[in-house]
N, C-alpha and C. Protein backbone atom coordinates (compact mmCIF):
# COMPACT_ATOMS: atom_id res chain seq x y z
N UNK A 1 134.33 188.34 146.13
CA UNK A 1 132.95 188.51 146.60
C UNK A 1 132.92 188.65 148.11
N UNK A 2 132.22 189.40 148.43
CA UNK A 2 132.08 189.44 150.01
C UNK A 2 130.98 188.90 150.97
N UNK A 3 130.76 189.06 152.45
CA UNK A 3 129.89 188.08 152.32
C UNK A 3 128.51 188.09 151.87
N UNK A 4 127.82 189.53 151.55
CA UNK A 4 126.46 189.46 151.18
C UNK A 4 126.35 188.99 150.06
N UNK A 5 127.45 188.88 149.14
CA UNK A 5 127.16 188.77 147.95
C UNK A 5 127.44 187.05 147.95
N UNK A 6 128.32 186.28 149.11
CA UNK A 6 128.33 185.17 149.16
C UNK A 6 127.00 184.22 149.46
N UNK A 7 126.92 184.95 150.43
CA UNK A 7 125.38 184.00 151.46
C UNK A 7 124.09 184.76 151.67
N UNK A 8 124.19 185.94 151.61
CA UNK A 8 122.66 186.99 151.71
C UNK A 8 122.08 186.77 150.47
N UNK A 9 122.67 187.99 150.04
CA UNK A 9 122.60 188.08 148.31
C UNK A 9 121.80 186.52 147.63
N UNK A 10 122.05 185.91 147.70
CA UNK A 10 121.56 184.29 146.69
C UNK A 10 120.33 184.20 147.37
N UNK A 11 120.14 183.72 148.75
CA UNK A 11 119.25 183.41 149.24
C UNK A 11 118.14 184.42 148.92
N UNK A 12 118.26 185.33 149.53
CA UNK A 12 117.35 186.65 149.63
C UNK A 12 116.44 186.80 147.97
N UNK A 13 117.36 186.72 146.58
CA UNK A 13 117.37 186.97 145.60
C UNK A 13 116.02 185.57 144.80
N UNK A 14 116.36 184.56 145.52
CA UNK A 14 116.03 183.17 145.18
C UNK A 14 114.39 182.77 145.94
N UNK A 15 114.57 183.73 147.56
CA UNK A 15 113.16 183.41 148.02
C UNK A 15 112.05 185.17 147.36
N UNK A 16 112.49 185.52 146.82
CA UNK A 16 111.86 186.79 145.97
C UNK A 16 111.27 186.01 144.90
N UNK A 17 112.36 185.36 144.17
CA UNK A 17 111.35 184.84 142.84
C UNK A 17 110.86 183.98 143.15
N UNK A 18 110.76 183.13 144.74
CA UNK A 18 110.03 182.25 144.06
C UNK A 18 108.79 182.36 145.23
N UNK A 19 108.34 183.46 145.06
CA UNK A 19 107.01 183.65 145.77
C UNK A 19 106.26 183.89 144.59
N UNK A 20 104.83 183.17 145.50
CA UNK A 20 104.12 183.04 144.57
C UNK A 20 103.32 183.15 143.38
N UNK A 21 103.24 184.52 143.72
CA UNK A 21 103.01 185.63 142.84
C UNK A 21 103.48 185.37 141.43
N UNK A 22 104.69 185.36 141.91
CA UNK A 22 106.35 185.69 140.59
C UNK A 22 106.04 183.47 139.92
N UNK A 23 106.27 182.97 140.99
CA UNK A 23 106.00 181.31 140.53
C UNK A 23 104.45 181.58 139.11
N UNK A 24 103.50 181.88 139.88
CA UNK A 24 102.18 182.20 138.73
C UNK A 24 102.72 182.36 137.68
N UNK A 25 103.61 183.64 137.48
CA UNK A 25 103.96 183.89 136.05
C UNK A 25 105.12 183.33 135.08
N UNK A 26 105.81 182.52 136.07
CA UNK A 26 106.60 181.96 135.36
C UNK A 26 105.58 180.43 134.83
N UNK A 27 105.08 180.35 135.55
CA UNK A 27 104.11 179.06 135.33
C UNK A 27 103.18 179.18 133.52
N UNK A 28 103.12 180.35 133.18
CA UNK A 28 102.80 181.25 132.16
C UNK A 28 103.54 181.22 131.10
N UNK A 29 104.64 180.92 131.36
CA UNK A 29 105.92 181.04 130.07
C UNK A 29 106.73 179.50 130.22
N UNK A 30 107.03 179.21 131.13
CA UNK A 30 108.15 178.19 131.47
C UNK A 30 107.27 176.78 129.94
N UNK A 31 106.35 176.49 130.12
CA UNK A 31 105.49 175.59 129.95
C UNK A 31 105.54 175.46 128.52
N UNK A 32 105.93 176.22 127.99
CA UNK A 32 105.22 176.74 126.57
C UNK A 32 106.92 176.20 125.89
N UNK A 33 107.84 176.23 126.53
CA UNK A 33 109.87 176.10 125.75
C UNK A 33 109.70 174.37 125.12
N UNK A 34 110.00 173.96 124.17
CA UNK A 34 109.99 172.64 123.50
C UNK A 34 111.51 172.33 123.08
N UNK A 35 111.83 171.69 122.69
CA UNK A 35 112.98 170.46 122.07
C UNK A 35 114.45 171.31 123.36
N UNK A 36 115.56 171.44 122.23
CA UNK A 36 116.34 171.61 123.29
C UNK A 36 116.31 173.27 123.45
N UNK A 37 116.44 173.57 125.03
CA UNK A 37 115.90 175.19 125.60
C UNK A 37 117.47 175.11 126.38
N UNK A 38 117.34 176.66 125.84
CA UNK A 38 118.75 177.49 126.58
C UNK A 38 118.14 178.53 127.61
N UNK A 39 117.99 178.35 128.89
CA UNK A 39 117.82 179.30 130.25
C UNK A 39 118.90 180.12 130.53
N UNK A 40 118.67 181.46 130.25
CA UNK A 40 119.65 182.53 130.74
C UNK A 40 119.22 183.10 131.99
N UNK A 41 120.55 182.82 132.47
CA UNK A 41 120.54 183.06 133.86
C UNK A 41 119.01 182.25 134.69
N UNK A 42 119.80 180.88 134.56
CA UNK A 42 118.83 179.98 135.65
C UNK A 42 118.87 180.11 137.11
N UNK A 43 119.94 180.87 137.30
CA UNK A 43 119.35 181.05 139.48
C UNK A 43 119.85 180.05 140.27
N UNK A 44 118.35 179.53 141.11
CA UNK A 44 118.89 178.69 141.44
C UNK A 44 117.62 177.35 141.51
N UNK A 45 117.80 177.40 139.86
CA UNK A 45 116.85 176.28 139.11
C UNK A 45 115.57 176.21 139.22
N UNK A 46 114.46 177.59 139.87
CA UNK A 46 113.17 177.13 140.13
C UNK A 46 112.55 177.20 138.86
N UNK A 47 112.85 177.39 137.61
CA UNK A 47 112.09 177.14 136.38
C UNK A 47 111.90 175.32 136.45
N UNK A 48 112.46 174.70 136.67
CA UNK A 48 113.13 173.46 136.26
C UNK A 48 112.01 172.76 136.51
N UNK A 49 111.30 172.60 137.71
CA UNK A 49 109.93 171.86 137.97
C UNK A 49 108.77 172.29 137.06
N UNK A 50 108.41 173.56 135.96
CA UNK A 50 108.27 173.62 135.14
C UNK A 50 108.41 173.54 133.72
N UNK A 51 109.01 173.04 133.13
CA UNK A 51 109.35 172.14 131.77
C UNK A 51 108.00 171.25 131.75
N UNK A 52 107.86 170.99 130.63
CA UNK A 52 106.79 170.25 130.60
C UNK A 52 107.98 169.27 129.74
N UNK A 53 108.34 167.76 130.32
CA UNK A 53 108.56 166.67 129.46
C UNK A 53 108.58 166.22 128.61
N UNK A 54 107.12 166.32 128.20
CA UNK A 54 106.68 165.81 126.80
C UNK A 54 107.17 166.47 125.67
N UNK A 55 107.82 167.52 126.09
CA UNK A 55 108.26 168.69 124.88
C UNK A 55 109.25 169.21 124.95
N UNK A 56 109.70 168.60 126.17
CA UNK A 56 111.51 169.29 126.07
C UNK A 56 112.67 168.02 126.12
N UNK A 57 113.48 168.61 125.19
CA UNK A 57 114.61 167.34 125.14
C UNK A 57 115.49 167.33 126.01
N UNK A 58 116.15 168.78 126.42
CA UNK A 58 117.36 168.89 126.97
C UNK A 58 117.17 170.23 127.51
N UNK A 59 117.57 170.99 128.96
CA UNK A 59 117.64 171.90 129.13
C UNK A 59 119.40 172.60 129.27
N UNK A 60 119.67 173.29 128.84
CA UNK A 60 120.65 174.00 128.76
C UNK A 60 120.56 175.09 130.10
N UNK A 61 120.89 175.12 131.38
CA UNK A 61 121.12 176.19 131.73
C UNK A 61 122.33 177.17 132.20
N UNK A 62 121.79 178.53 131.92
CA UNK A 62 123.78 179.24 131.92
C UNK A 62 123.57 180.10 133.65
N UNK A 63 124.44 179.87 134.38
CA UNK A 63 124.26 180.57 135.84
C UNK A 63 125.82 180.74 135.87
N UNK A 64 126.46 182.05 136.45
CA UNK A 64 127.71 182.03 136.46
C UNK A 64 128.00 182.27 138.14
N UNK A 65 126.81 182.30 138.22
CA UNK A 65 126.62 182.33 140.41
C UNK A 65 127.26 181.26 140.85
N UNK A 66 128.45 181.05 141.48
CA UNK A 66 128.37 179.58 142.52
C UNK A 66 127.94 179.26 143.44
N UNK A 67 127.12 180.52 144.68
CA UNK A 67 126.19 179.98 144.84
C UNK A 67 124.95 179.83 144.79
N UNK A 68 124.61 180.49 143.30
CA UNK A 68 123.51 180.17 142.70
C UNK A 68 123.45 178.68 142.23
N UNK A 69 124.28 178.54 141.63
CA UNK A 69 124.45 177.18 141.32
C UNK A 69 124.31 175.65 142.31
N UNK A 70 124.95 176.44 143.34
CA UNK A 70 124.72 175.52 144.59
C UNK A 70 123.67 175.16 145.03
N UNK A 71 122.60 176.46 145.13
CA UNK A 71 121.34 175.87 145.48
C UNK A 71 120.58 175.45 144.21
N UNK A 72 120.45 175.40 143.04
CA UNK A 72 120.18 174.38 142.08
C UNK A 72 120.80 173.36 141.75
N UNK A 73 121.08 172.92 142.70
CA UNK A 73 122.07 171.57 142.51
C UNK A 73 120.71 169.86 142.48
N UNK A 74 119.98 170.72 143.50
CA UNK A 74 119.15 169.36 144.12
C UNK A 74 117.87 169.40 143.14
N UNK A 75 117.62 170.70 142.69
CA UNK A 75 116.13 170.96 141.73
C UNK A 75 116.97 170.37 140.52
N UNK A 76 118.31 170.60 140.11
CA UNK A 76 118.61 169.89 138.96
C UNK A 76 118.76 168.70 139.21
N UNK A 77 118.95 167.72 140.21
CA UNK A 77 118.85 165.87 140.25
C UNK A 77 117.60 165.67 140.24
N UNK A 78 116.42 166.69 140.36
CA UNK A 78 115.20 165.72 140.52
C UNK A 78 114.14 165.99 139.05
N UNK A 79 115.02 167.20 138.23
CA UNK A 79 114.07 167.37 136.99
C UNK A 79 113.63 166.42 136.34
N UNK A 80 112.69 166.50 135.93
CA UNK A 80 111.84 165.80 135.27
C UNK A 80 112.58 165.88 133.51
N UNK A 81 113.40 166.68 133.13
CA UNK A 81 114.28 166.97 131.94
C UNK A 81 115.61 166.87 132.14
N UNK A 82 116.66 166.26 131.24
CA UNK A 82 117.94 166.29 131.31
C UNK A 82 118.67 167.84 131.60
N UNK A 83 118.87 168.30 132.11
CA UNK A 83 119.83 169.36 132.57
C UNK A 83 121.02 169.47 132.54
N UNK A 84 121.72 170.26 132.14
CA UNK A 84 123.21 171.05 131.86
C UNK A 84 123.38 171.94 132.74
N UNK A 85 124.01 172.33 134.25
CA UNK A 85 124.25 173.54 134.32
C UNK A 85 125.51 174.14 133.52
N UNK A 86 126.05 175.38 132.87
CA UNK A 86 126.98 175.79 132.35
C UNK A 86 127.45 177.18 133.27
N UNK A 87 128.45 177.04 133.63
CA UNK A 87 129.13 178.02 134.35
C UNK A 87 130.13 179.14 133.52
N UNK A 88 128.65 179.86 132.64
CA UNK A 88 129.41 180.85 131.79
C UNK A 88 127.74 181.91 132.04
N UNK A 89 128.41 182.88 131.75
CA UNK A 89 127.72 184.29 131.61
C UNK A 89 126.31 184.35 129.84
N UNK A 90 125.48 184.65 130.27
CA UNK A 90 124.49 185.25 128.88
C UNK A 90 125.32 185.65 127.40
N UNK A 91 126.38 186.68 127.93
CA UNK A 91 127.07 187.42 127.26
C UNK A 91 127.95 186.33 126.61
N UNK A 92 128.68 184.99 126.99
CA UNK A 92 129.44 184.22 126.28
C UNK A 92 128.77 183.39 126.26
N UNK A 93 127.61 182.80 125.97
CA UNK A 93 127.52 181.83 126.10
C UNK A 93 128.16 180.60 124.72
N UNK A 94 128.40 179.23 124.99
CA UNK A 94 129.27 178.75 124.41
C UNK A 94 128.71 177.54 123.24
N UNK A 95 127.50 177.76 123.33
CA UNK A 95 126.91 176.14 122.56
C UNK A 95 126.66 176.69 120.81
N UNK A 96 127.00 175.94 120.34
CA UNK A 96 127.28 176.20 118.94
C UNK A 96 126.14 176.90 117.82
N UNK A 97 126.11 177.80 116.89
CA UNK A 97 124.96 178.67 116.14
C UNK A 97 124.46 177.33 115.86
N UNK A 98 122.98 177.80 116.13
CA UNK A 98 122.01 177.04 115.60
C UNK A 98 121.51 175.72 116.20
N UNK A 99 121.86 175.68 117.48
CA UNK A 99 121.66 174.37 117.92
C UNK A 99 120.61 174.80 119.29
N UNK A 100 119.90 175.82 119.02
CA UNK A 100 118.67 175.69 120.49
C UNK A 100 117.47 175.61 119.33
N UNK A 101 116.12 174.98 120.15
CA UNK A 101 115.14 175.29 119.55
C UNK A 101 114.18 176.59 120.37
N UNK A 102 114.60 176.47 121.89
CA UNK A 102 113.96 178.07 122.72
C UNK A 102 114.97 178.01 123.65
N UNK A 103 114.63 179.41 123.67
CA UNK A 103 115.78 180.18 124.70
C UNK A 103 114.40 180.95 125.61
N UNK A 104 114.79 180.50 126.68
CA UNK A 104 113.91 181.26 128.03
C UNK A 104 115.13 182.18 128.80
N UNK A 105 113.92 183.12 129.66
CA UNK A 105 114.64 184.44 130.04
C UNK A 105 113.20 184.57 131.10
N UNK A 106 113.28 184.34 132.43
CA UNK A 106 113.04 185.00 133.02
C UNK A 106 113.86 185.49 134.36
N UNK A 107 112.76 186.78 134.52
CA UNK A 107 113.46 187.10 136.07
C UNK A 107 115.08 187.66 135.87
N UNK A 108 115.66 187.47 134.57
CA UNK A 108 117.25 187.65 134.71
C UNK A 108 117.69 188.66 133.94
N UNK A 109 116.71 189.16 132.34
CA UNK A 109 117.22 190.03 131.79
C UNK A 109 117.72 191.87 133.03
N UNK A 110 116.95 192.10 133.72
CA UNK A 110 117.39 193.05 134.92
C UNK A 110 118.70 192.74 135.37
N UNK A 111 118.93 191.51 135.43
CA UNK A 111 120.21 191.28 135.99
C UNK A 111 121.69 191.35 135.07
N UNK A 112 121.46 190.98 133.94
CA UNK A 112 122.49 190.17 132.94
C UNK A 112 123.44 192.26 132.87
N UNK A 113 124.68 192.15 132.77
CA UNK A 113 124.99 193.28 132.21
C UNK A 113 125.28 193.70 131.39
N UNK A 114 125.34 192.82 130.34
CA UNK A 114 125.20 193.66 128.96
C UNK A 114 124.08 192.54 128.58
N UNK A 115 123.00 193.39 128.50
CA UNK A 115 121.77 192.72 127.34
C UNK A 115 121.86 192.22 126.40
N UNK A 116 122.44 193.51 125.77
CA UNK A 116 122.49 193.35 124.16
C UNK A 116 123.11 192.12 123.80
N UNK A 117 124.15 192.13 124.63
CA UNK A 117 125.37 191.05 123.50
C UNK A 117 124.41 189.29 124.06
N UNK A 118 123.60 189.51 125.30
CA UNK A 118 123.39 188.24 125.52
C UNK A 118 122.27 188.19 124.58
N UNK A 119 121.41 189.13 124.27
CA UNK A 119 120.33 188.47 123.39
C UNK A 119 121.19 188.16 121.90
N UNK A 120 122.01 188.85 121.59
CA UNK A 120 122.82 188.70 120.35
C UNK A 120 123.10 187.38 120.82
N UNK A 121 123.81 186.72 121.85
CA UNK A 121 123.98 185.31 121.97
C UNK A 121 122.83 184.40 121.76
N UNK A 122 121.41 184.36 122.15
CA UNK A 122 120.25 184.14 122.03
C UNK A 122 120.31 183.51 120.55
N UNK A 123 120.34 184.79 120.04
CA UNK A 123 119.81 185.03 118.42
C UNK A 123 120.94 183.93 117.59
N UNK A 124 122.07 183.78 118.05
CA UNK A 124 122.82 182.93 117.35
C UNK A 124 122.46 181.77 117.64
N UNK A 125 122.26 180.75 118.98
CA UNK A 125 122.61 179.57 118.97
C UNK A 125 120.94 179.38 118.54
N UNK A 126 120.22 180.09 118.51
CA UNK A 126 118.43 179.68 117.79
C UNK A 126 118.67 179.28 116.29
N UNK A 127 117.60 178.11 116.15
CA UNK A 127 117.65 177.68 114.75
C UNK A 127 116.81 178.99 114.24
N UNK A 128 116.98 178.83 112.37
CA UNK A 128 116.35 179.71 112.27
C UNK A 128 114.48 179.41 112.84
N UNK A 129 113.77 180.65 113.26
CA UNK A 129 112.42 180.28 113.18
C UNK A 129 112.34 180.01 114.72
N UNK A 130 113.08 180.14 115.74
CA UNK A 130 113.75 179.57 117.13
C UNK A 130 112.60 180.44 117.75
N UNK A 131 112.45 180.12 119.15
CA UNK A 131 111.73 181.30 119.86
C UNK A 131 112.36 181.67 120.74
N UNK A 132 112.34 182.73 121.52
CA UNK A 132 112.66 183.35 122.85
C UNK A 132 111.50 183.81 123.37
N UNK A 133 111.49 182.87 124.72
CA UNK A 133 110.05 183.40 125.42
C UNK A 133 110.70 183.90 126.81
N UNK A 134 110.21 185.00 127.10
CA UNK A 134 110.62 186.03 128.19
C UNK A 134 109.11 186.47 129.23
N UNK A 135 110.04 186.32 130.45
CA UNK A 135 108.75 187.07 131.37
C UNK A 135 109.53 188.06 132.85
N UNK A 136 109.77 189.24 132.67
CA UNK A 136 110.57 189.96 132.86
C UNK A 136 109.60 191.31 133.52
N UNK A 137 110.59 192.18 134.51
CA UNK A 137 109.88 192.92 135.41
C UNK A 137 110.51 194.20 134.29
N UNK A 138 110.58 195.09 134.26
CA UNK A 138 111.07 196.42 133.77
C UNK A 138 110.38 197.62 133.75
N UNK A 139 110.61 198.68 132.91
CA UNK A 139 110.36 199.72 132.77
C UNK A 139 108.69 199.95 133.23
N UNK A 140 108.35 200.54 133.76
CA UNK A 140 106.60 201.34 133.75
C UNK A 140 106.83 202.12 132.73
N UNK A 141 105.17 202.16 132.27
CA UNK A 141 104.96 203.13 131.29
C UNK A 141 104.55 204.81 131.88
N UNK A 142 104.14 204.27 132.99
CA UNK A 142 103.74 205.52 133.68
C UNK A 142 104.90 206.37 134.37
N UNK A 143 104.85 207.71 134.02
CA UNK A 143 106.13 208.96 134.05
C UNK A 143 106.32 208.90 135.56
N UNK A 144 105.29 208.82 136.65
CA UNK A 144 105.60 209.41 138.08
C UNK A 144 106.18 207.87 138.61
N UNK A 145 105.48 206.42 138.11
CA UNK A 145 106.50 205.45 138.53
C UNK A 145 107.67 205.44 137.88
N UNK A 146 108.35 205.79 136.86
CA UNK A 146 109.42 205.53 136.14
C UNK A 146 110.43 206.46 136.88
N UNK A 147 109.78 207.58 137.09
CA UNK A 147 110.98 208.57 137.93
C UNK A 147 111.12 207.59 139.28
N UNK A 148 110.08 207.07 140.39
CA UNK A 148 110.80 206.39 141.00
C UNK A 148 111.55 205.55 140.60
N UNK A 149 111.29 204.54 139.70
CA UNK A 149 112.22 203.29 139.36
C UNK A 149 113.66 203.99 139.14
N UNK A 150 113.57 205.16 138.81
CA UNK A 150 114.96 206.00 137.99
C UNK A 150 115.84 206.49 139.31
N UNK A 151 114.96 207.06 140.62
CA UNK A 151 115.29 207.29 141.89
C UNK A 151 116.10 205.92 142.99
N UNK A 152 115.30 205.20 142.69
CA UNK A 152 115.42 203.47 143.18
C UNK A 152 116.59 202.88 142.55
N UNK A 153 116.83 203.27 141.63
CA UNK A 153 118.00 201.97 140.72
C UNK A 153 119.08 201.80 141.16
N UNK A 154 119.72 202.64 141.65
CA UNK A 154 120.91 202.40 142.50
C UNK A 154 121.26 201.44 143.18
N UNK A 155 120.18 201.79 144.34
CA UNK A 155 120.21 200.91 145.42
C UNK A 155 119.91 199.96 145.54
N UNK A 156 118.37 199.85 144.77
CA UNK A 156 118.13 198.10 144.17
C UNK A 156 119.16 197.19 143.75
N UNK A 157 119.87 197.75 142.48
CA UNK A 157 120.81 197.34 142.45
C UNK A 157 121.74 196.89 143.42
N UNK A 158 122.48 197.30 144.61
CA UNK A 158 123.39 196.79 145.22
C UNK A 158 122.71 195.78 145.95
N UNK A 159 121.44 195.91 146.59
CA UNK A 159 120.71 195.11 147.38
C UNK A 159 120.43 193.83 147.04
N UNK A 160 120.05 193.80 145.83
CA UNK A 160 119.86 192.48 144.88
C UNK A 160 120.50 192.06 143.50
N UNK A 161 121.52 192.29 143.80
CA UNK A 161 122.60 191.51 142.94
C UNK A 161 122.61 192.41 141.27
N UNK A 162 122.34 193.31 141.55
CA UNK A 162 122.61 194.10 140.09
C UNK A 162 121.26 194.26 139.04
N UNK A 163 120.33 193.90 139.76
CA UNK A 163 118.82 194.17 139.34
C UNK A 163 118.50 195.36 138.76
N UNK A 164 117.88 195.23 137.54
CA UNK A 164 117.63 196.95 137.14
C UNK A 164 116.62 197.24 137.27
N UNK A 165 115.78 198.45 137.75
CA UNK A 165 114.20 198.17 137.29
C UNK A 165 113.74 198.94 136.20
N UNK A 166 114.51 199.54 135.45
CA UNK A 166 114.40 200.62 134.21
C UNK A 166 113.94 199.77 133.07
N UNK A 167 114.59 198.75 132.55
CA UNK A 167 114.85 198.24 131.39
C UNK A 167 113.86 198.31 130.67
N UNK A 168 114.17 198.35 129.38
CA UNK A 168 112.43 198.72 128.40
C UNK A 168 113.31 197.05 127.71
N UNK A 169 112.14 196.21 128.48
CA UNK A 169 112.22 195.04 127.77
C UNK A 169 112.16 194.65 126.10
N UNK A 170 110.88 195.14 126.16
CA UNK A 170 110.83 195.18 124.24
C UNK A 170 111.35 195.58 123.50
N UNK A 171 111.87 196.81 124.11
CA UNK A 171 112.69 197.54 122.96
C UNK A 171 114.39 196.78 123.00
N UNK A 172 114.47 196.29 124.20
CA UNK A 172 115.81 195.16 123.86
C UNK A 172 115.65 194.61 123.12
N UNK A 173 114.53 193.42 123.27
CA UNK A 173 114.57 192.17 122.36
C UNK A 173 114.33 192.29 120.77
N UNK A 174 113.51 193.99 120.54
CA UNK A 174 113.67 194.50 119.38
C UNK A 174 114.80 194.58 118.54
N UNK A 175 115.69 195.22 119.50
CA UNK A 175 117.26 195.99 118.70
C UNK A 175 117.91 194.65 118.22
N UNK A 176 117.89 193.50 119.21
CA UNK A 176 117.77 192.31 118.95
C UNK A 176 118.11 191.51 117.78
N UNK A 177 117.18 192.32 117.56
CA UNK A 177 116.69 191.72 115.88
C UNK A 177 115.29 190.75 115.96
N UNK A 178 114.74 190.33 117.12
CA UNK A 178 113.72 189.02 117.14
C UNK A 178 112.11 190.00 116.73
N UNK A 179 111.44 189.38 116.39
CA UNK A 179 110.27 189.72 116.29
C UNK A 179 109.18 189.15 117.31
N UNK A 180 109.00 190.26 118.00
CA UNK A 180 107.97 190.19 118.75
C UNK A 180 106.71 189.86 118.70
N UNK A 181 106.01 188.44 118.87
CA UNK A 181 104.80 188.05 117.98
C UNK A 181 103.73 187.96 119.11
N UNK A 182 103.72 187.94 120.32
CA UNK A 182 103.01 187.75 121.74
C UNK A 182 103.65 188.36 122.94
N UNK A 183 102.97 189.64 123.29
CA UNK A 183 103.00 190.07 124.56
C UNK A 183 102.05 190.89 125.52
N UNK A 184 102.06 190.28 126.49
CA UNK A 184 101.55 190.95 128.08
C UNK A 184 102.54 191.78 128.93
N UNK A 185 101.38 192.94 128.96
CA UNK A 185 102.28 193.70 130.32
C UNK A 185 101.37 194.27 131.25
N UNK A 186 102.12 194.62 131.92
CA UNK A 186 100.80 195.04 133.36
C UNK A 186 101.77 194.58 134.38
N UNK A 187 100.54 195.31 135.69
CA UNK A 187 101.67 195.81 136.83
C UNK A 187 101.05 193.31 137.78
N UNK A 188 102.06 193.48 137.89
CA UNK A 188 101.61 192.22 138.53
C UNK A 188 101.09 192.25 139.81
N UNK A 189 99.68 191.36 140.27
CA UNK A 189 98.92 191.40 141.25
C UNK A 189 99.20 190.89 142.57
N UNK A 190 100.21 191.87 143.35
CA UNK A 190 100.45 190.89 144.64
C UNK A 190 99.05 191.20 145.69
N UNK A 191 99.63 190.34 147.12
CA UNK A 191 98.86 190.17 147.97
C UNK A 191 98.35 191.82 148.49
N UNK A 192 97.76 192.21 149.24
CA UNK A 192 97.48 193.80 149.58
C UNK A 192 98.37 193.68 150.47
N UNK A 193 98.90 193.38 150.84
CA UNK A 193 100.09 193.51 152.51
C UNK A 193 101.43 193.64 151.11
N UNK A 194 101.70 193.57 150.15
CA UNK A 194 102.10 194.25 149.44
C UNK A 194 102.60 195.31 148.19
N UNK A 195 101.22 195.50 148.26
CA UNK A 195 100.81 196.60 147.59
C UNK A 195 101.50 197.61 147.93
N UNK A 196 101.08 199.09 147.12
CA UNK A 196 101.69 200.32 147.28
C UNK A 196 102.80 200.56 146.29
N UNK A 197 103.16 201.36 146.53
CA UNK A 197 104.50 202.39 145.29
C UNK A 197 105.75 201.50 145.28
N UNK A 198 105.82 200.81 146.20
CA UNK A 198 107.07 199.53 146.17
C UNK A 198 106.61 199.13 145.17
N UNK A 199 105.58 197.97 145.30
CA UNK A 199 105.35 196.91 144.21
C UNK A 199 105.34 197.74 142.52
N UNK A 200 104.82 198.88 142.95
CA UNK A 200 104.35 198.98 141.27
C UNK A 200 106.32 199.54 140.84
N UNK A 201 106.74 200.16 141.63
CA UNK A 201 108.32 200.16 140.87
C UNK A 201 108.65 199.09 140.93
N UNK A 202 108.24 197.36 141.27
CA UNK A 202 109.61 196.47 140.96
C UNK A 202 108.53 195.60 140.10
N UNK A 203 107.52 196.26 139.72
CA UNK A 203 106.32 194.92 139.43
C UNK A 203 105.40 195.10 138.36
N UNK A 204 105.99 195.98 137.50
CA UNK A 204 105.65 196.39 135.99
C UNK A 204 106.21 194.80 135.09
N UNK A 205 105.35 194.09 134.68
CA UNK A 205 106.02 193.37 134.38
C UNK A 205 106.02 192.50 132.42
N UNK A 206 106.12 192.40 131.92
CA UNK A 206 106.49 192.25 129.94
C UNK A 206 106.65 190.39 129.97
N UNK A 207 105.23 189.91 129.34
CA UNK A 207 105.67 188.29 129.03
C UNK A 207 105.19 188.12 127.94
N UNK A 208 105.90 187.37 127.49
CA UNK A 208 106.14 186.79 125.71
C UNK A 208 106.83 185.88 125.41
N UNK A 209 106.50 185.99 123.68
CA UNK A 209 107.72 185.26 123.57
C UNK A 209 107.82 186.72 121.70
N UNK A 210 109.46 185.83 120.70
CA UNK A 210 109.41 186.74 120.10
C UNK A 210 110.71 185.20 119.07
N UNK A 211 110.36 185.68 117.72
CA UNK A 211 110.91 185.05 117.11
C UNK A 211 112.60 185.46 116.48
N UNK A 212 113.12 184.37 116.49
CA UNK A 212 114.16 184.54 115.50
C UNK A 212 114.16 184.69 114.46
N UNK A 213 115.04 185.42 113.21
CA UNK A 213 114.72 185.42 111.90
C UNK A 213 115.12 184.27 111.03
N UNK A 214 114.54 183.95 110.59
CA UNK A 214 114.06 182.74 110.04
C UNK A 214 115.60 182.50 109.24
């Protein structure tokens, strides 16, 4: 790794999500995960002050960043929920079929590089009847933003750690296999100082959740 990807890269990546804007909507999904929850690609732990207690047993989270991990070091001593960090990838993850009751996903499916096999990981360690609740930036529906996002991807990518902005969320979690039972999309409402053709290519954004098969 070199150094942006050591010390820029994390930081930069970490004060993005957790403006306020992006905090709102995770505030939207985080709340809603019960018994024991598997977090793909936790960051650097700002879901964590969201768990609601009363309903979560154990959080599982998978970050293969070290220094992502680093800076969730201190949000994981002060959770309000028992915490795991696991220093493995979406794509392997290692906890045995059938032993999550939700699997959360935000902010990371853009990132993860192979989707597929991580929601295929998802879909295994969920009991049957399990949920996956997701709140994720991706694809526009609209043709003249999508060609930018399609123009943009490159570079986004190198800038922020392998970010996509293409992804047709639903139709992942479809191929999946999960059933999609609740979702919102729409372009998310930032401040007017950042508004414009930026926001709407990184700020198309898909929240839900979607079931396992029973």
């Amino acid at each position: 790794m070199g150094f942006y990807s050591r010390h820029i890269m994390p930081t930069l990546v970490s004060c993005g999500c957790s403006l306020p804007m992006i905090t709102d909507e995770r505030r939207k999904v985080v709340p809603r995960a019960a018994g024991v929850v598997l977090e793909l690609g936790a960051g650097s732990g700002l879901n964590l002050g969201l768990y609601d207690p009363a309903k979560v047993e154990r959080v599982f989270g998978l970050e293969p960043d070290p220094a992502m991990r680093a800076k969730a070091s201190r949000r994981t001593s002060r959770a309000a929920v028992p915490v795991t960090v696991l220093p493995e990838t979406a794509e392997a993850v290692s906890l045995p079929d059938r032993s999550v009751d939700t699997v959360l996903v935000t902010f990371a499916m853009c990132t993860i590089p192979d989707v597929a096999a991580a929601l295929a990981g998802a879909r295994r360690v969920l009991k049957p009847g399990g949920r996956l609740l997701f709140c994720e930036h991706g694809k526009s529906p609209e043709p003249d933003v999508f060609r930018r996002q399609m123009q943009l991807d490159p570079l986004w990518g190198r800038v922020f750690g392998g970010c996509h902005l293409t992804r047709d969320i639903p139709a992942l979690i479809a191929a999946a296999g999960f059933r999609i039972d609740d979702i919102e999309a729409g372009y998310i409402q930032p401040p007017s100082r950042l508004g414009g053709a930026m926001a709407r290519v990184g700020g198309y954004l898909y929240r839900g959740s979607a079931l396992a098969p029973a």
